[in-house]
PDB file of N, CA and C in Angstrom:
ATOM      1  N   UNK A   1      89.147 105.266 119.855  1.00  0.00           N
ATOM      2  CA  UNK A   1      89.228 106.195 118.746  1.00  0.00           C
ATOM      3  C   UNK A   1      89.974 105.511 117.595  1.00  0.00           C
ATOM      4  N   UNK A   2      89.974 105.853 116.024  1.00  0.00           N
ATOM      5  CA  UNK A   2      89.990 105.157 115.163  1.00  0.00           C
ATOM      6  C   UNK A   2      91.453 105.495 115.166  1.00  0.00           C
ATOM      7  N   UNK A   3      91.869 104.817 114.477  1.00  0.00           N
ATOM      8  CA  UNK A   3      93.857 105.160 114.344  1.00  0.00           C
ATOM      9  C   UNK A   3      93.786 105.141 112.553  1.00  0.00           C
ATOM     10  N   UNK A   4      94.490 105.724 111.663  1.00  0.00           N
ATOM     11  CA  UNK A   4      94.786 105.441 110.192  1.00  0.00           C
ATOM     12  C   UNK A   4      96.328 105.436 110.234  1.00  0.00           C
ATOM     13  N   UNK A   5      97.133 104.398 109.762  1.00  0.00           N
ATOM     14  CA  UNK A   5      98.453 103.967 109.461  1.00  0.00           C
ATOM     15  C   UNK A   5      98.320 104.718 108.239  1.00  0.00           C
ATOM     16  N   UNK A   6      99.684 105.529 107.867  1.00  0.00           N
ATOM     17  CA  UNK A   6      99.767 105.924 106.345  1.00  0.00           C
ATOM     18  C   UNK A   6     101.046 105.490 106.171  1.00  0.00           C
ATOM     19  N   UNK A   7     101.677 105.073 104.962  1.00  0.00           N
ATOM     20  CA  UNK A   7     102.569 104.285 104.727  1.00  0.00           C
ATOM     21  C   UNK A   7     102.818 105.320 102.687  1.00  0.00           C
ATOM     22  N   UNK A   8     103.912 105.349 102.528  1.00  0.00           N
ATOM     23  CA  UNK A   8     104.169 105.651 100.961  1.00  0.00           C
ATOM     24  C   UNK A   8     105.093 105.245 100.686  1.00  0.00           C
ATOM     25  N   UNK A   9     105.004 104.378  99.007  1.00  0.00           N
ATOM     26  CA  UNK A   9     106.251 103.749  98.325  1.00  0.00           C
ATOM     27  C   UNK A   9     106.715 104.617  96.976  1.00  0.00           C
ATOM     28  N   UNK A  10     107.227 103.927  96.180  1.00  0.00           N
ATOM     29  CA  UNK A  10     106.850 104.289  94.502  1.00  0.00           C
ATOM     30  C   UNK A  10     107.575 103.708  93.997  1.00  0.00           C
ATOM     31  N   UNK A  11     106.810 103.569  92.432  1.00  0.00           N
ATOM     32  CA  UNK A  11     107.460 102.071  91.890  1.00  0.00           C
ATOM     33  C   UNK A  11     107.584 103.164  90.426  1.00  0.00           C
ATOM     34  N   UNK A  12     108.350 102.526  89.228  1.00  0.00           N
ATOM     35  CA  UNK A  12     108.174 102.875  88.155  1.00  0.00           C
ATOM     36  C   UNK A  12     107.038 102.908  87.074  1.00  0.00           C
ATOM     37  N   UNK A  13     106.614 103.398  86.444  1.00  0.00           N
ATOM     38  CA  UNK A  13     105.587 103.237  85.642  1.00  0.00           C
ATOM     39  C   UNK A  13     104.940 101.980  85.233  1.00  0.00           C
ATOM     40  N   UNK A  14     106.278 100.965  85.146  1.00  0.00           N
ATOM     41  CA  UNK A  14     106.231  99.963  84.401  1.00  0.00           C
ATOM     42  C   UNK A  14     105.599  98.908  85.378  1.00  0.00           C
ATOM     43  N   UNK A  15     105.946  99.264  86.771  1.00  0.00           N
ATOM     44  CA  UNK A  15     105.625  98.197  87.868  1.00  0.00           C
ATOM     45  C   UNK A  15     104.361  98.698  88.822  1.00  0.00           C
ATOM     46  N   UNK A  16     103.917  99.742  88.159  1.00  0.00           N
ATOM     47  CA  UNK A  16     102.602 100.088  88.688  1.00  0.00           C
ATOM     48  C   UNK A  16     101.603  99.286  89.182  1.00  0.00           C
ATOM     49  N   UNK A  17     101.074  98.390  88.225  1.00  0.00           N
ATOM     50  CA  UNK A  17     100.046  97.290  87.588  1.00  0.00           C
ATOM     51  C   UNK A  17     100.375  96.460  88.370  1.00  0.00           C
ATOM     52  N   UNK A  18     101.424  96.143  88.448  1.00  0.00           N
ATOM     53  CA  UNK A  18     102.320  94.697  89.557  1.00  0.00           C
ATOM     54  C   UNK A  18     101.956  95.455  90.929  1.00  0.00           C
ATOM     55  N   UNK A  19     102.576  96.177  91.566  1.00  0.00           N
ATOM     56  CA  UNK A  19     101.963  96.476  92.758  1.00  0.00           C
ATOM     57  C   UNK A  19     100.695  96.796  92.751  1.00  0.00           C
ATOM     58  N   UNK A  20     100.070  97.229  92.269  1.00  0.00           N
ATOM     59  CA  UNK A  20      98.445  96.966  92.664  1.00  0.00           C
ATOM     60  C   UNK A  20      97.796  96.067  92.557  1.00  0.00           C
ATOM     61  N   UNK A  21      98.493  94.835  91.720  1.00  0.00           N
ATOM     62  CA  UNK A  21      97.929  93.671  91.775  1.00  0.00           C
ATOM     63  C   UNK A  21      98.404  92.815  93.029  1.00  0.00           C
ATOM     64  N   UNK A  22      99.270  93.132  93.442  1.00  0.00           N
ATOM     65  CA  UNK A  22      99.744  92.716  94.682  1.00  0.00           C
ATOM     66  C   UNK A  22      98.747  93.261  95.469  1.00  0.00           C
ATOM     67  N   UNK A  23      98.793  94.502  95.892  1.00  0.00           N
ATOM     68  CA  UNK A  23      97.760  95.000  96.982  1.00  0.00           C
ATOM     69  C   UNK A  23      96.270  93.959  96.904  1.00  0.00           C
ATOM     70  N   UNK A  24      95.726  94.310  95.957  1.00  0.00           N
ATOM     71  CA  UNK A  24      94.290  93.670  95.674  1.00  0.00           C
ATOM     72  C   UNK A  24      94.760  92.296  96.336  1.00  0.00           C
ATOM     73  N   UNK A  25      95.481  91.280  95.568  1.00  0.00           N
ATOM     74  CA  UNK A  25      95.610  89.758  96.032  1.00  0.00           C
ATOM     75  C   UNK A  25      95.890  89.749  97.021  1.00  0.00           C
ATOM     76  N   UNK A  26      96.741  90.098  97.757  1.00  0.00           N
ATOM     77  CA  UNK A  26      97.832  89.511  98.693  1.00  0.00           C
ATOM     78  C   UNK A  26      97.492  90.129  99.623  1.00  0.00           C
ATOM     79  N   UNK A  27      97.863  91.682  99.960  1.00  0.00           N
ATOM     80  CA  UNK A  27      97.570  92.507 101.000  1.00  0.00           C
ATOM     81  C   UNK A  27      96.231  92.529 101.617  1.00  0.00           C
ATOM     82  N   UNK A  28      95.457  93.713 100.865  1.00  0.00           N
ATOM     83  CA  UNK A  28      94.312  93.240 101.221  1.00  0.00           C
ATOM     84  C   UNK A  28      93.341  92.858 101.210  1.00  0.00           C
ATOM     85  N   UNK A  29      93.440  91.345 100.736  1.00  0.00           N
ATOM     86  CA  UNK A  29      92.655  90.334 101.873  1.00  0.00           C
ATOM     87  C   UNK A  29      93.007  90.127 102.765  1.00  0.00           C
ATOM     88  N   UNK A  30      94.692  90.143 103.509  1.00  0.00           N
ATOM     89  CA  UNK A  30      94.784  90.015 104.493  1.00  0.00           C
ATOM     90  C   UNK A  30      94.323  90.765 105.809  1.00  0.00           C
ATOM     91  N   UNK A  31      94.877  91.662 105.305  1.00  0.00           N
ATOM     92  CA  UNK A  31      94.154  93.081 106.180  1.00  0.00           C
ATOM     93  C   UNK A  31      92.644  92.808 106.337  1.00  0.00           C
ATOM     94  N   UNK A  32      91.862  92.487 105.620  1.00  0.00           N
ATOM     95  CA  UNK A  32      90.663  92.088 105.688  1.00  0.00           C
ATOM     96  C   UNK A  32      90.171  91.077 106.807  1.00  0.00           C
ATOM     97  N   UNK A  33      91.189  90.263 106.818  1.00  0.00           N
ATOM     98  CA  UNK A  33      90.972  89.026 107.866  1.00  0.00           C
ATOM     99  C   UNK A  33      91.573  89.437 108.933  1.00  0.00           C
ATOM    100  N   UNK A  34      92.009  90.619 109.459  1.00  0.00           N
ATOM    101  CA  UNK A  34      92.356  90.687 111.116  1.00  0.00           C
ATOM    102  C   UNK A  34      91.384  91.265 111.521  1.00  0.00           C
ATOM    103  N   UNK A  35      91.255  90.970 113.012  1.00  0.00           N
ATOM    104  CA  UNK A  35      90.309  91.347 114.154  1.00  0.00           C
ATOM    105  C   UNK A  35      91.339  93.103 114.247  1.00  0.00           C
ATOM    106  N   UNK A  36      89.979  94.133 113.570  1.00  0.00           N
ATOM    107  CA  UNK A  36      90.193  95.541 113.986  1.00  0.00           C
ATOM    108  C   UNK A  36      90.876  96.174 112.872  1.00  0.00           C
ATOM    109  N   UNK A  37      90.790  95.727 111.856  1.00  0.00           N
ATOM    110  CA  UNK A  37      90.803  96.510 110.521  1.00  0.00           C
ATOM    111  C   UNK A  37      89.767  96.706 110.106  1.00  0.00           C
ATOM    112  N   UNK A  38      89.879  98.205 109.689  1.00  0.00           N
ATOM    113  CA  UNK A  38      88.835  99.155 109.654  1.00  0.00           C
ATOM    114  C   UNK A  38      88.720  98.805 107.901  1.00  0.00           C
ATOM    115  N   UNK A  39      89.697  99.438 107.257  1.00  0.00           N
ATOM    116  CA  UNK A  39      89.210 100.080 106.010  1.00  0.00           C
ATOM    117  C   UNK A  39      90.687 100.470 105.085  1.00  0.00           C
ATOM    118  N   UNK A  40      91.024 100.344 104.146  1.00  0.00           N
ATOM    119  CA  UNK A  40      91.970 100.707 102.944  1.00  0.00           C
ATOM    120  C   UNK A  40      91.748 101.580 102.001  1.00  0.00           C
ATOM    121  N   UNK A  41      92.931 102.782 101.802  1.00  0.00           N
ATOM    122  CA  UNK A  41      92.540 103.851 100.910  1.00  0.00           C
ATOM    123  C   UNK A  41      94.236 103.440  99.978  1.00  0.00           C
ATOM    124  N   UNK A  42      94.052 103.664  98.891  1.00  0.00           N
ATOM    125  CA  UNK A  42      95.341 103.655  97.732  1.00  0.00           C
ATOM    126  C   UNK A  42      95.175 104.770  97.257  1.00  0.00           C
ATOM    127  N   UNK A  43      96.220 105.679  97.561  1.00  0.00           N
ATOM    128  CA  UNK A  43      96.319 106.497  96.817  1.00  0.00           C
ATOM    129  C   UNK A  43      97.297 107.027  95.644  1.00  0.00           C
ATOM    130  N   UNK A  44      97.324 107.251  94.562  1.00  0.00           N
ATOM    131  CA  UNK A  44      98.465 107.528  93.651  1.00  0.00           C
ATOM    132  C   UNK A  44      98.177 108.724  93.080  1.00  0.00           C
ATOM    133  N   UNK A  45      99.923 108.749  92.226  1.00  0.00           N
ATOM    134  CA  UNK A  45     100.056 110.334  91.759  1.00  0.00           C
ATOM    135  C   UNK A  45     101.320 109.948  90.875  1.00  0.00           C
ATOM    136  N   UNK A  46     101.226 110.338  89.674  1.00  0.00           N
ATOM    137  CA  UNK A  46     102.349 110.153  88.311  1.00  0.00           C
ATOM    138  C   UNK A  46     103.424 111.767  88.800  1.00  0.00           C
ATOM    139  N   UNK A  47     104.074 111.145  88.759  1.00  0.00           N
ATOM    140  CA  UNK A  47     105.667 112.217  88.905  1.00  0.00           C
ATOM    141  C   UNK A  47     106.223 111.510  87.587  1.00  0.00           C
ATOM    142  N   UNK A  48     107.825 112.881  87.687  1.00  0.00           N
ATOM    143  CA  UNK A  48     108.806 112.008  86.815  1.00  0.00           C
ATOM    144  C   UNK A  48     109.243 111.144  87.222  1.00  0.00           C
ATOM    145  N   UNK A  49     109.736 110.709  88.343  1.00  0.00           N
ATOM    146  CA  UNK A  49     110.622 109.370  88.753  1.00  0.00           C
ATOM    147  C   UNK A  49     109.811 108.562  89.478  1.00  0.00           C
ATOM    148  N   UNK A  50     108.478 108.625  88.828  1.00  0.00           N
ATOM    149  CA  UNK A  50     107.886 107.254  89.034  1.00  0.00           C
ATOM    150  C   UNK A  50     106.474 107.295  89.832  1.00  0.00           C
ATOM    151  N   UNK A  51     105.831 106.246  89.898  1.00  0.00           N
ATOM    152  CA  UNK A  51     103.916 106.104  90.579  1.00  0.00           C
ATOM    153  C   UNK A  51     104.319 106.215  91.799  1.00  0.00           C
ATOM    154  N   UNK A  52     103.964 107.382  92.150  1.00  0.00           N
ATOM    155  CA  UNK A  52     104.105 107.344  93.477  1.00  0.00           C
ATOM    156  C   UNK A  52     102.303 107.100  94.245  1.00  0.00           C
ATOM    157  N   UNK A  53     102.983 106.179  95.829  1.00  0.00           N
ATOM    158  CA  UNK A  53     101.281 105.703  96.349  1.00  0.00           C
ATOM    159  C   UNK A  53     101.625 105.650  97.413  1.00  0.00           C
ATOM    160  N   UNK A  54     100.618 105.980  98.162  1.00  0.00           N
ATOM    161  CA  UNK A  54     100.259 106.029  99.483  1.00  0.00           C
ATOM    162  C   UNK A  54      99.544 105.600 100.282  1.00  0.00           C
ATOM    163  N   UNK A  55      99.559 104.502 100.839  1.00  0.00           N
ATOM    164  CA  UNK A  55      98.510 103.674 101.527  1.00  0.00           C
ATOM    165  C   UNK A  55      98.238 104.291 102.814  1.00  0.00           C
ATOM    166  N   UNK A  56      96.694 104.427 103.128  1.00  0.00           N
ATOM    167  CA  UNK A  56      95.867 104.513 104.527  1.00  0.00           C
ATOM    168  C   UNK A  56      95.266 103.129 104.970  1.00  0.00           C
ATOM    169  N   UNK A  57      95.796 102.979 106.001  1.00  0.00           N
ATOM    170  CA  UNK A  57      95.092 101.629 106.799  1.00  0.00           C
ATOM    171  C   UNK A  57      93.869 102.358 108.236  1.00  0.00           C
ATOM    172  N   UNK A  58      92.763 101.767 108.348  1.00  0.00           N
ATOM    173  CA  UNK A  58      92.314 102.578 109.768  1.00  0.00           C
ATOM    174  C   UNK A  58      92.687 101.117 110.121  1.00  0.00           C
ATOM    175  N   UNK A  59      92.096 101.537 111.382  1.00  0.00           N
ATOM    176  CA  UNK A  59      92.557 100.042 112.480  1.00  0.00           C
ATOM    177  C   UNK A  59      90.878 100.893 113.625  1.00  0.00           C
ATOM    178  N   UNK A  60      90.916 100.162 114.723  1.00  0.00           N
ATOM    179  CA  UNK A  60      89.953 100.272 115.744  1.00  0.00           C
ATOM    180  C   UNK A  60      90.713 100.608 116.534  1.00  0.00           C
ATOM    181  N   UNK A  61      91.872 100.567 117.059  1.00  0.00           N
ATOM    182  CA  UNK A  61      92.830 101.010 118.030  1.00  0.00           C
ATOM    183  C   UNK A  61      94.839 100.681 117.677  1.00  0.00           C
ATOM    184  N   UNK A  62      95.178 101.651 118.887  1.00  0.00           N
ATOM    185  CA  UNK A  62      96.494 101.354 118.200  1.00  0.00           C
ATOM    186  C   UNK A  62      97.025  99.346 118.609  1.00  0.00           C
ATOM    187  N   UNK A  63      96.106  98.932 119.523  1.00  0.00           N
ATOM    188  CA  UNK A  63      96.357  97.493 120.051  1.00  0.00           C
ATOM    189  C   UNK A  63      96.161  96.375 118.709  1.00  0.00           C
ATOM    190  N   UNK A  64      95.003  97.315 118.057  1.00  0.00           N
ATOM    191  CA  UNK A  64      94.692  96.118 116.761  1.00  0.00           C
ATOM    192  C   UNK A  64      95.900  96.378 115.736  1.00  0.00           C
ATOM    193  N   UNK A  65      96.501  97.672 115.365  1.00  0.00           N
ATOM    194  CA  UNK A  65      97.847  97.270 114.876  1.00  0.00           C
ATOM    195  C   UNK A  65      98.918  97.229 115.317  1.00  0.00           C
ATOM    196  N   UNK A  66      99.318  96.918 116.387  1.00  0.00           N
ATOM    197  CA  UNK A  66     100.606  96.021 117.104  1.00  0.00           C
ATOM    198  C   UNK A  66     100.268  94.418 116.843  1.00  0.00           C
ATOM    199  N   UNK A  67      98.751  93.877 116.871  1.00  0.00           N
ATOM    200  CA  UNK A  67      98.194  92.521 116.271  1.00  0.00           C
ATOM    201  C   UNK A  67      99.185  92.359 114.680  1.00  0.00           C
ATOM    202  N   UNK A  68      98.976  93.060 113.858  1.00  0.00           N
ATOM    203  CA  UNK A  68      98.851  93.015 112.825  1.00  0.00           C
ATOM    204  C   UNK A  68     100.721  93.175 112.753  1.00  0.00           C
ATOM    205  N   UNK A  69     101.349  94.389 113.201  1.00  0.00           N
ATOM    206  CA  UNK A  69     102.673  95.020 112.609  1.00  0.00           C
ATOM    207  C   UNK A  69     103.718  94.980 113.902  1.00  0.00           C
ATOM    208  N   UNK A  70     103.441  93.905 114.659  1.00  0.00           N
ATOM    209  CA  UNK A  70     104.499  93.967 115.825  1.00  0.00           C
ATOM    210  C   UNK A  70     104.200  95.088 116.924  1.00  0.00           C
ATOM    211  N   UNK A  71     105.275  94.281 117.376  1.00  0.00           N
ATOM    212  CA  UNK A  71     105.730  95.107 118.748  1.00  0.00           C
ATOM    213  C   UNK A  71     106.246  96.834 118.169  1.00  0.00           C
ATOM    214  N   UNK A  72     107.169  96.819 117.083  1.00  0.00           N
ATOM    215  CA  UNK A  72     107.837  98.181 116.871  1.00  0.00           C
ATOM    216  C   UNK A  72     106.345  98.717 115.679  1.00  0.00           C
ATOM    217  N   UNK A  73     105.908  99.403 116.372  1.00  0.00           N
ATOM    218  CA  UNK A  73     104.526 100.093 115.304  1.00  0.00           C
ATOM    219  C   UNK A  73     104.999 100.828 114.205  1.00  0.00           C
ATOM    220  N   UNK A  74     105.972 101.695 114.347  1.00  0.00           N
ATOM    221  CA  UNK A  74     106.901 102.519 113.784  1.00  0.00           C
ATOM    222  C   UNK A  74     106.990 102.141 112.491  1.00  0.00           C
ATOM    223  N   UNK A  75     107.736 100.570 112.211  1.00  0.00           N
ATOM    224  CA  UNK A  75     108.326 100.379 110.927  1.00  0.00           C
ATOM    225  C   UNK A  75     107.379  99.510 110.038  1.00  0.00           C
ATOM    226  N   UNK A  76     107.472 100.089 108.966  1.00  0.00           N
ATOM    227  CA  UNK A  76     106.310  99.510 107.988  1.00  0.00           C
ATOM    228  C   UNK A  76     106.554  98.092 107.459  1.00  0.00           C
ATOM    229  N   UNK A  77     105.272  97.450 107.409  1.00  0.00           N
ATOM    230  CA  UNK A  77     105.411  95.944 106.600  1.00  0.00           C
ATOM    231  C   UNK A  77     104.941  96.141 105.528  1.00  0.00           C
ATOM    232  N   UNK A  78     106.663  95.713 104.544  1.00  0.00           N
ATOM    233  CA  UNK A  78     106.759  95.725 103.360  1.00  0.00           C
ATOM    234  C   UNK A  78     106.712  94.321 103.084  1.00  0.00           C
ATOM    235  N   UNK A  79     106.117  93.338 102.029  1.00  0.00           N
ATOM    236  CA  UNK A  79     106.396  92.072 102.063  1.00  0.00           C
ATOM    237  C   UNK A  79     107.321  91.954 100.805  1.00  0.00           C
ATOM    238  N   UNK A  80     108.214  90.638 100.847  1.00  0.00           N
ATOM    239  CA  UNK A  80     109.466  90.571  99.509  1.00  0.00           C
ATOM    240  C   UNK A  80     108.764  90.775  98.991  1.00  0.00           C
ATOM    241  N   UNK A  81     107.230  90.621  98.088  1.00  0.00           N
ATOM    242  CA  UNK A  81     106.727  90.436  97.069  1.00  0.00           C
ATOM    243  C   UNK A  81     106.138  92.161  96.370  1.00  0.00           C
ATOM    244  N   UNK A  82     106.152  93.122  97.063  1.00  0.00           N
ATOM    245  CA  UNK A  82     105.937  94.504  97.192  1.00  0.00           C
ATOM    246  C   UNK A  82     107.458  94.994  97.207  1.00  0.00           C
ATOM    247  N   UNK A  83     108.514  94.382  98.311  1.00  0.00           N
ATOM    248  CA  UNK A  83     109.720  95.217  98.097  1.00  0.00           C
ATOM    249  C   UNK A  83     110.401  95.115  96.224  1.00  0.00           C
ATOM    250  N   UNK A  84     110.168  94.156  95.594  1.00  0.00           N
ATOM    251  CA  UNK A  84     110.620  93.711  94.134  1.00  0.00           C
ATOM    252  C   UNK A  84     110.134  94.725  93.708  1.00  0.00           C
ATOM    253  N   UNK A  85     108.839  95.017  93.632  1.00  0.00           N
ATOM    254  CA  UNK A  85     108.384  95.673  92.332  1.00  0.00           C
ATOM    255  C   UNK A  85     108.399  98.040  92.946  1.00  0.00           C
ATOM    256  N   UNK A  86     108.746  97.593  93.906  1.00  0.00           N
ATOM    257  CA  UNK A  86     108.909  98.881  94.228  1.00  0.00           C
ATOM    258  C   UNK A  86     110.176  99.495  94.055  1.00  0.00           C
ATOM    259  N   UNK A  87     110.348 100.421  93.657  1.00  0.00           N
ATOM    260  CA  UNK A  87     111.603 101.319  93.553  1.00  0.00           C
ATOM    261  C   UNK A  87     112.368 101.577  94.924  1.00  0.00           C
ATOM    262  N   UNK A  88     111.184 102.519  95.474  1.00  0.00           N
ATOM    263  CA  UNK A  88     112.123 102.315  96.575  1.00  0.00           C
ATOM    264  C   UNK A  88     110.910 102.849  97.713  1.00  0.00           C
ATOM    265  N   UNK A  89     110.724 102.676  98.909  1.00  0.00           N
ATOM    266  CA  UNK A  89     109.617 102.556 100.592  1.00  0.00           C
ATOM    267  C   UNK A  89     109.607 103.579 101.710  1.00  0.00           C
ATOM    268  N   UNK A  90     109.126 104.035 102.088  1.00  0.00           N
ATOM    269  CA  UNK A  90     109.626 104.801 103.620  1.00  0.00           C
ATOM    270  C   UNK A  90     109.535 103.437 104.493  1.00  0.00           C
ATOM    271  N   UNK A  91     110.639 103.442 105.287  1.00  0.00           N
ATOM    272  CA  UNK A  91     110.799 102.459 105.933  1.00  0.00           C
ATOM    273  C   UNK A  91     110.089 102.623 107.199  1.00  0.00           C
ATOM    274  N   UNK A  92     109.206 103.578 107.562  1.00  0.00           N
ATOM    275  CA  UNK A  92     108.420 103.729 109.005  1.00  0.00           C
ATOM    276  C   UNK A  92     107.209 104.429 108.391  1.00  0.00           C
ATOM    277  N   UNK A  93     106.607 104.110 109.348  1.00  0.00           N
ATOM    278  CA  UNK A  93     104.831 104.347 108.883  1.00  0.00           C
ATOM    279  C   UNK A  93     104.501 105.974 110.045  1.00  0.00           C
ATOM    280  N   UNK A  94     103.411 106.409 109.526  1.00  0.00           N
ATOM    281  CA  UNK A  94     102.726 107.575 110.910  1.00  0.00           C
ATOM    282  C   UNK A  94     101.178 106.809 110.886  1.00  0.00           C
ATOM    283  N   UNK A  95     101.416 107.278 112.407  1.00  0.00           N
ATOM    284  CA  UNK A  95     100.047 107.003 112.940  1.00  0.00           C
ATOM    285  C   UNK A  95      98.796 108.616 113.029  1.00  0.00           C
ATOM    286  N   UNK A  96      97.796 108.050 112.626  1.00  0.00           N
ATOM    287  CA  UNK A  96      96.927 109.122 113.230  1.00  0.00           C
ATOM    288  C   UNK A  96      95.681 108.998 113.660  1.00  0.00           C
ATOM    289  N   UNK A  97      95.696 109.986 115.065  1.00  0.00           N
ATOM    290  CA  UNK A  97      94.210 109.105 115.542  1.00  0.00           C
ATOM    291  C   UNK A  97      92.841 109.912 114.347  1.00  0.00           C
ATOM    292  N   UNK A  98      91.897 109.581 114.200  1.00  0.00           N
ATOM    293  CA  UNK A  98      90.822 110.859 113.486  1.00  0.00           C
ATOM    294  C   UNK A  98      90.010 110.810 114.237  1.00  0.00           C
ATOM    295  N   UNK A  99      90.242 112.459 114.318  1.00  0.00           N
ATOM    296  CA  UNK A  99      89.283 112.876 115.008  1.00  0.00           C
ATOM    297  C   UNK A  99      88.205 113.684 114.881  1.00  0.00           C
ATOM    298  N   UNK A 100      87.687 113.990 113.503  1.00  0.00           N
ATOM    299  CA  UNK A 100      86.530 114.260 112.929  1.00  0.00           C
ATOM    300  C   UNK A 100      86.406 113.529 111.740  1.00  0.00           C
ATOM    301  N   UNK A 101      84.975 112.907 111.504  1.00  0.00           N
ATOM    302  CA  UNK A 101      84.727 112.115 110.236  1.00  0.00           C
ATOM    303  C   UNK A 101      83.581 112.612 109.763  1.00  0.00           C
TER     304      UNK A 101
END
């Protein structure tokens, strides 16, 4: 059954552009290149204190992201290059299996 990682940061207005250019370059393609990544959703939303976004990862099982995010599934991979331009991270991710598509 499919698993989706959801993960949310938020950056300032100003560093919007920078983290999504990060995502596109850096992230995912990587995500792209593991065995059992499904698929990437970005989602955003303008508040006052800043772009807030929310990333969905699917995976093929919860085994293909322990490949990808360790042994502790729990805590999210932030890379230095995403922690800079972000304000501030949830430091643990949720899992969910889907179960209607």
């Amino acid at each position: 059954m499919p698993v989706v990682r959801s993960w949310a940061g938020v950056t300032t207005k100003e560093n919007a552009d920078a983290y999504l250019a990060h995502l596109r370059d850096e992230t995912i393609p990587h995500l792209r290149s593991l065995s059992g990544f499904v698929a990437v959703e970005v989602l955003r939303r303008s508040a006052a204190d800043g772009e807030h976004f929310r990333v969905h990862t699917t995976w093929v099982s919860m085994e293909s992201i322990c490949a990808f995010a360790g042994e502790d599934l729990d805590v999210a991979v932030v890379p230095p290059a995403a922690q800079v331009v972000l304000e501030r991270y949830d430091p643990h991710v949720e899992h969910y299996e889907v179960v209607i598509r």
